[in-house]
N, C-alpha and C. Protein backbone atom coordinates (compact mmCIF):
# COMPACT_ATOMS: atom_id res chain seq x y z
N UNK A 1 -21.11 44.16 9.60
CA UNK A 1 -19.69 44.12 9.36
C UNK A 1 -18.98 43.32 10.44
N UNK A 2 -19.51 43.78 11.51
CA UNK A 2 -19.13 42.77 13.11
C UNK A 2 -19.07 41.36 12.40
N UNK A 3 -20.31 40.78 11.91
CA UNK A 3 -20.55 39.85 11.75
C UNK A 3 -19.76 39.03 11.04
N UNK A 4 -18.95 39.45 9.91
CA UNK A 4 -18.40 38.83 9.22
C UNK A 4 -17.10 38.82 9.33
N UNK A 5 -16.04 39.73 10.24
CA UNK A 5 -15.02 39.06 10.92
C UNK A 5 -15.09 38.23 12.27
N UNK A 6 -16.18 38.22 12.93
CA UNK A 6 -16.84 37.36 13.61
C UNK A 6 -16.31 35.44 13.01
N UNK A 7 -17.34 35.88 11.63
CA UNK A 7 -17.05 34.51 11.25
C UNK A 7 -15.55 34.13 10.40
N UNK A 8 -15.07 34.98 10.30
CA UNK A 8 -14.10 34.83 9.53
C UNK A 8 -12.95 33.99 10.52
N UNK A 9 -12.90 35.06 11.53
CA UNK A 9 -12.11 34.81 13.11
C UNK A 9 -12.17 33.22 13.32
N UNK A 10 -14.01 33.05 13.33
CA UNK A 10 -14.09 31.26 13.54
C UNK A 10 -13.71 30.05 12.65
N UNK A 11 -14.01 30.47 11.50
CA UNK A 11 -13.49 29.91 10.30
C UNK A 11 -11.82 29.49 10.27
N UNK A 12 -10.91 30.72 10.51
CA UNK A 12 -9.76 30.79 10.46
C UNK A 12 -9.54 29.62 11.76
N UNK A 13 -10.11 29.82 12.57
CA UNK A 13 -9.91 29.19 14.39
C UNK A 13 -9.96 27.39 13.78
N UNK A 14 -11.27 27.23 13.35
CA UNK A 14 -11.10 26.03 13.02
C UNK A 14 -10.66 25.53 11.65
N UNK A 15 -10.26 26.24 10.55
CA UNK A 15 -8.86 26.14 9.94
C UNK A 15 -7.19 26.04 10.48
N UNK A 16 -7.21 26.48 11.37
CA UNK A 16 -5.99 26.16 12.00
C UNK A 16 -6.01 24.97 12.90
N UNK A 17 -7.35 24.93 13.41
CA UNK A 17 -7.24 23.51 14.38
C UNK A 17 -6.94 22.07 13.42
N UNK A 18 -8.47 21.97 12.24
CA UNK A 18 -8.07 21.26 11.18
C UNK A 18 -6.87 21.19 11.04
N UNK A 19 -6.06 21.72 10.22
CA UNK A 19 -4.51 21.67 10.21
C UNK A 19 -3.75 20.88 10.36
N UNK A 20 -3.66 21.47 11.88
CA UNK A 20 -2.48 20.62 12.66
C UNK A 20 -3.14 19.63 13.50
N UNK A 21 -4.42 19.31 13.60
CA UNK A 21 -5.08 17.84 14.12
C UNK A 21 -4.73 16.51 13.27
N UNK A 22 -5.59 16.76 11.48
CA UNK A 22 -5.35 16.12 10.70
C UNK A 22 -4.94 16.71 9.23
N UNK A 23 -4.29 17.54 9.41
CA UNK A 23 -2.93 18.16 8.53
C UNK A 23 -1.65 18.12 8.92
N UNK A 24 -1.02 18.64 8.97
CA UNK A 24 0.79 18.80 9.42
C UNK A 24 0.54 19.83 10.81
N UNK A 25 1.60 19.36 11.01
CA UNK A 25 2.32 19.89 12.28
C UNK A 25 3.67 20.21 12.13
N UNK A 26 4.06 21.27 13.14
CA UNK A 26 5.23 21.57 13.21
C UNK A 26 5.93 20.49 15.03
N UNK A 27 6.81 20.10 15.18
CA UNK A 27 6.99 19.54 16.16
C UNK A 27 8.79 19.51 16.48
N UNK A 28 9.33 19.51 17.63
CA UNK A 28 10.75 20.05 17.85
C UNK A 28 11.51 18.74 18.62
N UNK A 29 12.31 18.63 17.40
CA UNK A 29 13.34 16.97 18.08
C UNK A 29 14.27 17.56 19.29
N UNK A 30 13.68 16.42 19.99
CA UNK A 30 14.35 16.65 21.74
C UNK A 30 15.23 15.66 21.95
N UNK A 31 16.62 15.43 21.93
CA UNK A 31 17.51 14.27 21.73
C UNK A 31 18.17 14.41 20.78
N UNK A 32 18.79 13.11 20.99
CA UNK A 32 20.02 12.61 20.03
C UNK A 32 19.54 11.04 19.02
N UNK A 33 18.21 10.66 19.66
CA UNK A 33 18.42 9.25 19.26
C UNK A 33 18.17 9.19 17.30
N UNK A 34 18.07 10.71 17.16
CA UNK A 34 18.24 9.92 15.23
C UNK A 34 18.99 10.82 14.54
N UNK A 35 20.24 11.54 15.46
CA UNK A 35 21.57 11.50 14.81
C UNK A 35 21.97 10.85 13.71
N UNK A 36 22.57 11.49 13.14
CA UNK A 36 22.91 12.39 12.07
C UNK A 36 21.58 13.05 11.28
N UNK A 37 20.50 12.42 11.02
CA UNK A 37 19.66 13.13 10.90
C UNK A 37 18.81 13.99 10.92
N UNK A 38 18.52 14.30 12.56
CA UNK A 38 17.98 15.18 13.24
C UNK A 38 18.73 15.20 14.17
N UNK A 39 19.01 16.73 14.48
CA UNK A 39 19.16 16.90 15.52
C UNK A 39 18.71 17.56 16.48
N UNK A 40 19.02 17.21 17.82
CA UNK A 40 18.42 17.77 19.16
C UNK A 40 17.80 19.09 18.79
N UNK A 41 16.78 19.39 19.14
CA UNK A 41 16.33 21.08 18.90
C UNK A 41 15.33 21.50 17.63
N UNK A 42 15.83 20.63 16.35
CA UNK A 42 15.87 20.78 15.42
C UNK A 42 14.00 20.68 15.28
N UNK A 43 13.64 21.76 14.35
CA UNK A 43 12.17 21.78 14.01
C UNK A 43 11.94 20.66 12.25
N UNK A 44 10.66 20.36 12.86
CA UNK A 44 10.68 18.94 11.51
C UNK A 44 8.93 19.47 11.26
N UNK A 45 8.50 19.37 10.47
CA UNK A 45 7.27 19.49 9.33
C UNK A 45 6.52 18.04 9.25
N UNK A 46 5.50 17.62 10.10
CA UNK A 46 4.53 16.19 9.93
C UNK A 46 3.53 16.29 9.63
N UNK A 47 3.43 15.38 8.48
CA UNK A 47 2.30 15.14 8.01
C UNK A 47 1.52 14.03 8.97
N UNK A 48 0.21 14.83 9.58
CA UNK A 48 -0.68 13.76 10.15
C UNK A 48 -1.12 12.60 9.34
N UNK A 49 -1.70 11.44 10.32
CA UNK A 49 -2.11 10.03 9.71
C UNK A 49 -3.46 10.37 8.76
N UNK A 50 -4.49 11.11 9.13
CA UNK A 50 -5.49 11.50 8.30
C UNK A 50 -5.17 12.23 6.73
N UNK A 51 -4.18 13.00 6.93
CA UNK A 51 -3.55 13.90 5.50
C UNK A 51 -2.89 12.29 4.42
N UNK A 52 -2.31 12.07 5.43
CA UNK A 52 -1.60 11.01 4.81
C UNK A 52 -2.35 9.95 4.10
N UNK A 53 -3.30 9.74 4.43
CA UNK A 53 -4.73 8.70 3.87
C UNK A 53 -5.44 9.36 2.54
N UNK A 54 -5.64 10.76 2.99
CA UNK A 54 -6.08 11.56 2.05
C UNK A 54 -5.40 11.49 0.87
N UNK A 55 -3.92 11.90 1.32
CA UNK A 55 -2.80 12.29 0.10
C UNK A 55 -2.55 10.75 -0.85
N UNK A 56 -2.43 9.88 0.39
CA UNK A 56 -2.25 8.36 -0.82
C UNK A 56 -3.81 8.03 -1.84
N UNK A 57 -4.81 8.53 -1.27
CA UNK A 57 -5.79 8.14 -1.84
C UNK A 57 -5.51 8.69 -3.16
N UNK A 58 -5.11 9.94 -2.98
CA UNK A 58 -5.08 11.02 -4.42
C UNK A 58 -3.94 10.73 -5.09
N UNK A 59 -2.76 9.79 -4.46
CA UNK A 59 -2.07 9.51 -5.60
C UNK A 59 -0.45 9.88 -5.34
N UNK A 60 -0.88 11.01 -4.33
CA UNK A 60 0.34 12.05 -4.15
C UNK A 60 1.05 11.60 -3.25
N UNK A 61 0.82 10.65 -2.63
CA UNK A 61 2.09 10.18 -1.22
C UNK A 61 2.15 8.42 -1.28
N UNK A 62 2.98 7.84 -0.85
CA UNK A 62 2.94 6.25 -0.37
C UNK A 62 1.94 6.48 0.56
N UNK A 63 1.04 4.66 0.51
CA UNK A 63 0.44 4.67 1.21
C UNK A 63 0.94 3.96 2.89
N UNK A 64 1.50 3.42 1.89
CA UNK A 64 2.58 2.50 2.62
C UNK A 64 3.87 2.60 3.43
N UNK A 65 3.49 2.57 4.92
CA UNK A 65 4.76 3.14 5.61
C UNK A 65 6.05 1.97 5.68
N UNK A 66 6.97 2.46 4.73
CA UNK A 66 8.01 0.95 3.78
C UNK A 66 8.80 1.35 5.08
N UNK A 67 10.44 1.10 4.98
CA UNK A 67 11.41 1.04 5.59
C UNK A 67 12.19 2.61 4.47
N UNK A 68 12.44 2.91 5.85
CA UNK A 68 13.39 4.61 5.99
C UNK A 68 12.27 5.24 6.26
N UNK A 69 11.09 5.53 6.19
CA UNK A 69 10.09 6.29 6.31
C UNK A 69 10.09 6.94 8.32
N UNK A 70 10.47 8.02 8.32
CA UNK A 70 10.04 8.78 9.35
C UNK A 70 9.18 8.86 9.99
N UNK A 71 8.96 8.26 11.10
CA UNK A 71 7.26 8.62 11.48
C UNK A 71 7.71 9.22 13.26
N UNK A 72 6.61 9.37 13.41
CA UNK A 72 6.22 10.19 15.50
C UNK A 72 5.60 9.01 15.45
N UNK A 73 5.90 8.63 16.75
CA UNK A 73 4.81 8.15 17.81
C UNK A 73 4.55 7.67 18.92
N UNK A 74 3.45 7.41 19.65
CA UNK A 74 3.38 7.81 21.62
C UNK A 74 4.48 6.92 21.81
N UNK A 75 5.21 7.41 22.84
CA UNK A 75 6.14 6.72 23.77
C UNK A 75 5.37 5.43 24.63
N UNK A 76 5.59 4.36 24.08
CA UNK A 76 4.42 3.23 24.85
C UNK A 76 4.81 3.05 26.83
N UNK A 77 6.34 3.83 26.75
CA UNK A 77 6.26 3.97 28.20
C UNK A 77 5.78 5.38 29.08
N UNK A 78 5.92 6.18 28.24
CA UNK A 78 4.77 7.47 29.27
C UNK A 78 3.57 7.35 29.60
N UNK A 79 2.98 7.65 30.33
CA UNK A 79 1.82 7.60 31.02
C UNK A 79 0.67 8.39 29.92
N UNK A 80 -0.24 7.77 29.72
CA UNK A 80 -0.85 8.44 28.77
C UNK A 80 -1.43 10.14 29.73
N UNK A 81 -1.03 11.13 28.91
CA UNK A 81 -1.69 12.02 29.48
C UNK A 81 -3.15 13.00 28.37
N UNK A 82 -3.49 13.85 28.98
CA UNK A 82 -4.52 14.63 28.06
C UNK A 82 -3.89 15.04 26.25
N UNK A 83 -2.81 15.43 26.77
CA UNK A 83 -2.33 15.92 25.69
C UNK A 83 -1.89 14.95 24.35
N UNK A 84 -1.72 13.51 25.02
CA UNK A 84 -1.37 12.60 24.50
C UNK A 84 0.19 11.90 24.85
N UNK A 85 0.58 12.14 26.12
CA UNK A 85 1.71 11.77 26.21
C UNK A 85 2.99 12.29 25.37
N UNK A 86 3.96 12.10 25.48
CA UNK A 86 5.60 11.68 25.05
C UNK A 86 5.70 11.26 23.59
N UNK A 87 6.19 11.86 22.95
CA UNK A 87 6.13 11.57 21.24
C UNK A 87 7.55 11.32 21.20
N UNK A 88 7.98 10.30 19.92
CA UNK A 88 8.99 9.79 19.45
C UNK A 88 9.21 9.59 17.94
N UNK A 89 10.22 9.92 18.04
CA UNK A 89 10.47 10.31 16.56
C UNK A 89 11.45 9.31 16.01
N UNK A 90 11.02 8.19 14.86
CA UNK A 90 11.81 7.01 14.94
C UNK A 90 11.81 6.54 12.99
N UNK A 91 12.92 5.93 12.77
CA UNK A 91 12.69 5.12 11.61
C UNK A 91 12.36 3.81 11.57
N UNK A 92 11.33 3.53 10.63
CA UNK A 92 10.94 2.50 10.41
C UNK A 92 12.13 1.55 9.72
N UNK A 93 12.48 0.17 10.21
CA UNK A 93 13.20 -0.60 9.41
C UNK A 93 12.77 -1.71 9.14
N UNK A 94 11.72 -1.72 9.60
CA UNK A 94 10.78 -2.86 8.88
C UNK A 94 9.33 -3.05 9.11
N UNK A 95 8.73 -3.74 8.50
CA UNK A 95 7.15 -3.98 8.01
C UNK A 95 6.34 -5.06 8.43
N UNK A 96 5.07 -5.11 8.87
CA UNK A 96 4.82 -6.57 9.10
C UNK A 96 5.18 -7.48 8.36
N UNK A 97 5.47 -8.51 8.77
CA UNK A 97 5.08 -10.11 8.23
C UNK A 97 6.98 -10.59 7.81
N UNK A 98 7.53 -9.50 8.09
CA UNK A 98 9.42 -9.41 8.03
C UNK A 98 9.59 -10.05 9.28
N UNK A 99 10.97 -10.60 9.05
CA UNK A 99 11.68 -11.00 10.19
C UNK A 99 12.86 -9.83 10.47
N UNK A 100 13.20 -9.45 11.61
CA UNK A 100 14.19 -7.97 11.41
C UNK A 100 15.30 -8.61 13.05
N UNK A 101 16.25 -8.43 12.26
CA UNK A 101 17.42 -8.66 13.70
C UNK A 101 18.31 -7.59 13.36
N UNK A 102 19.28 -7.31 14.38
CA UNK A 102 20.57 -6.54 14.45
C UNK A 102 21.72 -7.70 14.71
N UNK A 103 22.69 -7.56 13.55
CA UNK A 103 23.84 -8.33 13.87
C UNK A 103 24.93 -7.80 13.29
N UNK A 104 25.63 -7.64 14.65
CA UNK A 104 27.07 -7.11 14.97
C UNK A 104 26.49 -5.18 14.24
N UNK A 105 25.84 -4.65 14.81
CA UNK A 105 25.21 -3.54 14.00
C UNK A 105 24.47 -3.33 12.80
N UNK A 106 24.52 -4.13 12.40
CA UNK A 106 23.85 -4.68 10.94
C UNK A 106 22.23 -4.92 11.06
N UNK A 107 21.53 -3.85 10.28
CA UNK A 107 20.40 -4.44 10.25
C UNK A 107 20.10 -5.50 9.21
N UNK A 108 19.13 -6.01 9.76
CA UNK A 108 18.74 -7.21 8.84
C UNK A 108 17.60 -7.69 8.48
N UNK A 109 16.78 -7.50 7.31
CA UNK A 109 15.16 -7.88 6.90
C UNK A 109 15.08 -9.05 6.28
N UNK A 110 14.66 -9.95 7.02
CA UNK A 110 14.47 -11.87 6.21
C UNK A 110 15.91 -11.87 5.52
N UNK A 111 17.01 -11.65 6.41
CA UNK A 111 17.84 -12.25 6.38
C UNK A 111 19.18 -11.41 5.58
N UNK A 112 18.75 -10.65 4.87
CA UNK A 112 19.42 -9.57 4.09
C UNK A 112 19.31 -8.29 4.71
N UNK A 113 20.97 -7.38 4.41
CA UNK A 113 21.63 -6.32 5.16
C UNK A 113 20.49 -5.31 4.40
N UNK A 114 19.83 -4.73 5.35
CA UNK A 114 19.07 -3.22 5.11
C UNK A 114 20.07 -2.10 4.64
N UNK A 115 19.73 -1.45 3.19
CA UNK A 115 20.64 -0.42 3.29
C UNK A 115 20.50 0.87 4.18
N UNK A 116 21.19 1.20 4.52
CA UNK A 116 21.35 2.51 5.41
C UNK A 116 21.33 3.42 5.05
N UNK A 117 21.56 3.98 4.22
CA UNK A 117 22.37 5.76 3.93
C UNK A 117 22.12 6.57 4.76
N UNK A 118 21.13 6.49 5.40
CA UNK A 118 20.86 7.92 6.59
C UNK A 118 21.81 7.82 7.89
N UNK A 119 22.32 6.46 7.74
CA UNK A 119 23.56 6.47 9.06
C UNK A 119 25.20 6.94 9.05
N UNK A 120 25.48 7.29 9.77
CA UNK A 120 26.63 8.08 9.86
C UNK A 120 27.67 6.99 10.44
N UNK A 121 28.73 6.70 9.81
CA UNK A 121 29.72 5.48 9.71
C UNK A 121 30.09 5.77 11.30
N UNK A 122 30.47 7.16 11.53
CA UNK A 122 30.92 7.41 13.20
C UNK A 122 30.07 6.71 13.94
N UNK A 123 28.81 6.96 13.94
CA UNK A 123 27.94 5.98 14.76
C UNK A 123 27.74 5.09 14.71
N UNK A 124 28.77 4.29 14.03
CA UNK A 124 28.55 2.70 14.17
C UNK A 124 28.28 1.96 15.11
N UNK A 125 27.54 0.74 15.40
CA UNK A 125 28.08 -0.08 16.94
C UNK A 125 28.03 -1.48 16.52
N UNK A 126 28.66 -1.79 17.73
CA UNK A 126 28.31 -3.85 17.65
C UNK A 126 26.85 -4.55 18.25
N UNK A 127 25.76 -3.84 18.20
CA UNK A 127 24.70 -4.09 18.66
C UNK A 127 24.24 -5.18 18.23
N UNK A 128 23.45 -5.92 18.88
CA UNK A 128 22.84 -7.14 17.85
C UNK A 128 21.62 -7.27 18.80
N UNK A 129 20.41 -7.48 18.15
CA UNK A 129 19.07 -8.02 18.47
C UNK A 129 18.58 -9.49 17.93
N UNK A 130 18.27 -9.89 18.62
CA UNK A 130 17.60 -11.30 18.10
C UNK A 130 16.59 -11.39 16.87
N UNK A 131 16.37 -12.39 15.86
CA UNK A 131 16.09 -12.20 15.07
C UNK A 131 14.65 -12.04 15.19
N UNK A 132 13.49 -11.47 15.27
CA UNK A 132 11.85 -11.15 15.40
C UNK A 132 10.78 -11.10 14.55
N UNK A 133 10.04 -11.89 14.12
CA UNK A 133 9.20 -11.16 13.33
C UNK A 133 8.31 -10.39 13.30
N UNK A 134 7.68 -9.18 12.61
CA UNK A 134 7.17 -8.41 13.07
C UNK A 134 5.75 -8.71 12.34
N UNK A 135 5.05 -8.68 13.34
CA UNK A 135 3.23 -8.34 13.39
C UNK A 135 2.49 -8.14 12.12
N UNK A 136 1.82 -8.27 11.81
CA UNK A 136 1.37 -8.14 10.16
C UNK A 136 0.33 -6.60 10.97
N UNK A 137 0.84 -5.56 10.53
CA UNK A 137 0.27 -4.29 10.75
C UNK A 137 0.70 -3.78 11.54
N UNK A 138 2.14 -3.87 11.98
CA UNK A 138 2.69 -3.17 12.66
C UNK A 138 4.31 -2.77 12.14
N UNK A 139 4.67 -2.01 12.64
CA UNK A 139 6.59 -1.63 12.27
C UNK A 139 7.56 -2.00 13.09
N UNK A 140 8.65 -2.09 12.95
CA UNK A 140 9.63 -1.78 14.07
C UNK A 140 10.28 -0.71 13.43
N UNK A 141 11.08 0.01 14.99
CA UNK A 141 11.24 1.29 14.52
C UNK A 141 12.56 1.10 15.11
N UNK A 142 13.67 2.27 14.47
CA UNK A 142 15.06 2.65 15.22
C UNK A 142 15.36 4.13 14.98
N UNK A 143 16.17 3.76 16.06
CA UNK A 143 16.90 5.29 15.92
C UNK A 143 17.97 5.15 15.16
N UNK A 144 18.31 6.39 14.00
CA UNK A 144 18.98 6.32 13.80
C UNK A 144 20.96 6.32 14.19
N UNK A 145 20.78 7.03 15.56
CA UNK A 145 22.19 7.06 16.74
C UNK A 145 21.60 5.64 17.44
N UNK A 146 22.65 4.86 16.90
CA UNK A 146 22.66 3.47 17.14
C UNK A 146 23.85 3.15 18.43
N UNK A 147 24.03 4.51 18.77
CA UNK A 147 25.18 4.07 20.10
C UNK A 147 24.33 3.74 21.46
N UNK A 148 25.18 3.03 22.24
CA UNK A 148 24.74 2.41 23.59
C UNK A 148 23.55 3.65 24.41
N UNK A 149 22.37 3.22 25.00
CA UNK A 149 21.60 4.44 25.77
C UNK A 149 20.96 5.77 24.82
N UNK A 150 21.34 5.87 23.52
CA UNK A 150 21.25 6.48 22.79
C UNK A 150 19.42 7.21 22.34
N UNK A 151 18.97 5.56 22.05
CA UNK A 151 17.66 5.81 21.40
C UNK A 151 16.93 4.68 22.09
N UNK A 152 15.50 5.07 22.76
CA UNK A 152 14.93 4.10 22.95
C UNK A 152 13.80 3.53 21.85
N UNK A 153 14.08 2.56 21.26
CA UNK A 153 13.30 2.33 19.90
C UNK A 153 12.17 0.59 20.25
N UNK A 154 12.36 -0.04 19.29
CA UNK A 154 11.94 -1.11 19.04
C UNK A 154 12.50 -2.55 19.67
N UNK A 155 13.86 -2.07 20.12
CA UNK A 155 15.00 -2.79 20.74
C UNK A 155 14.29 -2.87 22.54
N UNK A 156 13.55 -2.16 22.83
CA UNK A 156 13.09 -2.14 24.27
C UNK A 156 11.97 -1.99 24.78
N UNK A 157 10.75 -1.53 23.72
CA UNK A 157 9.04 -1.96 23.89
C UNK A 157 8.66 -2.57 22.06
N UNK A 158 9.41 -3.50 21.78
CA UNK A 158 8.62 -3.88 20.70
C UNK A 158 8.18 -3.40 19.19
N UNK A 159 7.70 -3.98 18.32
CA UNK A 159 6.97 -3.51 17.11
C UNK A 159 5.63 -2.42 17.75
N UNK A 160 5.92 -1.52 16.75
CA UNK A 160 4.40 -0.72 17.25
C UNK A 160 3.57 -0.89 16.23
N UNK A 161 2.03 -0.93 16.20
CA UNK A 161 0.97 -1.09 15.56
C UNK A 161 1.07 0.10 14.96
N UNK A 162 0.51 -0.09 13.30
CA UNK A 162 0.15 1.10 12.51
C UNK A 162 -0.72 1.99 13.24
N UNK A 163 -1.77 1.43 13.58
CA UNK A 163 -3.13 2.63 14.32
C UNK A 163 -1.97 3.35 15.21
N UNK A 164 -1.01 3.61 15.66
CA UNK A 164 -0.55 4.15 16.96
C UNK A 164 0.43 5.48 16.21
N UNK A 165 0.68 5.01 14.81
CA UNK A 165 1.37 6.47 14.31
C UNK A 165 0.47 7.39 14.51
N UNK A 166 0.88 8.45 14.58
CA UNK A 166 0.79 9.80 14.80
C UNK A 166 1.21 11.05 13.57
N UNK A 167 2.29 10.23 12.91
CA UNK A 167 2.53 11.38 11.70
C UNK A 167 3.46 10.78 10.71
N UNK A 168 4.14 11.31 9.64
CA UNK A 168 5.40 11.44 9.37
C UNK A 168 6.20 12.32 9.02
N UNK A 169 7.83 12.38 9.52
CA UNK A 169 8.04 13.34 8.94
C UNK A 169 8.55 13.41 7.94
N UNK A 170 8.43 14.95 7.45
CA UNK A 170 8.65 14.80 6.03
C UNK A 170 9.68 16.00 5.43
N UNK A 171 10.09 17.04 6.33
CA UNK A 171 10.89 17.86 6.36
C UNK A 171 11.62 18.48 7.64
N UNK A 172 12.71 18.91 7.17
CA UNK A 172 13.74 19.71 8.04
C UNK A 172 13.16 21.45 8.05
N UNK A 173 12.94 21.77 9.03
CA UNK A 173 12.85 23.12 8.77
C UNK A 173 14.11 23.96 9.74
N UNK A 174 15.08 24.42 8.89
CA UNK A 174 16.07 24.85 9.17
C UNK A 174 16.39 26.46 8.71
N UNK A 175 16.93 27.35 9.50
CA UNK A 175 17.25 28.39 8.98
C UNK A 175 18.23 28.47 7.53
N UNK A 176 17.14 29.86 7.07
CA UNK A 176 17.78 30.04 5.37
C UNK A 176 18.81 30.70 5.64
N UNK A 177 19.66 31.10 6.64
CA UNK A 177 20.77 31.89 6.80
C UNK A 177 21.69 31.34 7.71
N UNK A 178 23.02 30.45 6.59
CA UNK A 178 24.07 30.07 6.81
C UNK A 178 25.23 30.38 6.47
N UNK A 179 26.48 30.26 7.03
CA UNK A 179 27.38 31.01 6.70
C UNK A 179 28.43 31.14 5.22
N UNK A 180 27.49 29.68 4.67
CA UNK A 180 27.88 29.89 2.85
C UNK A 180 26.45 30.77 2.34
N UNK A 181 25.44 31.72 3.13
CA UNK A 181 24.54 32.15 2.57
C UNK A 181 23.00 31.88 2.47
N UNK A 182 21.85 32.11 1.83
CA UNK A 182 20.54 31.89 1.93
C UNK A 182 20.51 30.17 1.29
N UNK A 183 19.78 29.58 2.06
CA UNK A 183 19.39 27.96 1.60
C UNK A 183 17.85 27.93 1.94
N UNK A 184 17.04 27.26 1.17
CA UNK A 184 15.99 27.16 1.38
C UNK A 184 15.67 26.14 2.31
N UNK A 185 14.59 26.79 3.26
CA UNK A 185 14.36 26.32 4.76
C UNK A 185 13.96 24.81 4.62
N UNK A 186 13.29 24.46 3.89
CA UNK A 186 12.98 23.14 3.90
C UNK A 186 13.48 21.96 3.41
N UNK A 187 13.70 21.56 4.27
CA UNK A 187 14.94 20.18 3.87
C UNK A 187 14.15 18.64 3.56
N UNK A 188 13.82 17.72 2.78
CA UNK A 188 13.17 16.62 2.75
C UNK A 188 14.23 15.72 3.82
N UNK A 189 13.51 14.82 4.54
CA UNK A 189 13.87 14.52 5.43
C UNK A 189 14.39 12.47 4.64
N UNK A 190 15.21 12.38 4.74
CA UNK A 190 15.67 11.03 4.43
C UNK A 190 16.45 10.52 5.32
């Protein structure tokens, strides 16, 4: 009888490691830089890069990380540590083989205004980046709080390589008890 919560114990142990290695994770936005969307504190639901391979194979997810797509990944300026360093939580606004600038706040993909909806008109700015093209297998990423010091994104280490994601996210996990009442905790993240 020992024996078989023994194994059950281990089973479960490396069911949970599985998981959240190359399943989802739970992970907690620290900042402001993708305002209005997330905010500081706020718990988010990621799907790891392995799930994600899995899930497009089967049909059930993009395989393809397009523009608006949510993703984590290492901070290319922290020091790599054991754990894996400094995670960042950023939108993609463009894809390899695109040209992507900011003008007068305006994003821009080969030359045409990116639509936005996930940005919040208050956070507007006059930012502008030079026009770049990006890497054939890699992204550029932004924050969505596009104000000055705000977000350190793509604007200050570059396009990041696909191999370097880490996840995406894919939900809000927010309390079901607000003051218009019960809402269901999970929010799709756009």
């Amino acid at each position: 009888m020992r024996g078989r919560h023994l194994l059950a114990a281990a089973l479960g142990l490396l069911l949970g490691l599985g998981l959240t290695q190359w399943g989802v994770t739970l992970m907690r936005v620290a900042g402001v830089s993708m305002a209005p969307t997330l905010s500081d504190g706020e718990v988010v639901l990621v799907v790891r890069e392995p799930l994600v391979r899995l899930l497009a194979s089967l049909g059930a997810m993009p395989e393809a990380t397009g523009a608006g797509t949510v993703v984590v990944v290492p901070d290319p300026a922290s020091a790599p540590a054991p754990a894996g360093g400094h995670l960042l939580v950023k939108r993609v606004v463009a894809t390899g083989g695109h040209a992507v600038a900011l003008v007068d706040g305006r994003v821009e993909v080969d030359g045409e205004a990116l639509a936005e909806p996930w940005l919040a008109a208050a956070g507007a700015t006059h930012a502008s980046y030079p026009s770049s093209r990006v890497p054939v297998g890699s992204v550029f990423l932004l924050g969505d709080n596009r104000l000055p010091l705000a977000s350190r994104d793509s604007r200050q280490f570059g396009p990041v390589s696909l191999t370097a994601l880490r996840g995406r996210v894919v939900a809000h996990i927010r309390s079901p008890f607000q003051a218009g009442g019960w809402r269901w905790p999970l929010t799709a993240v756009r």
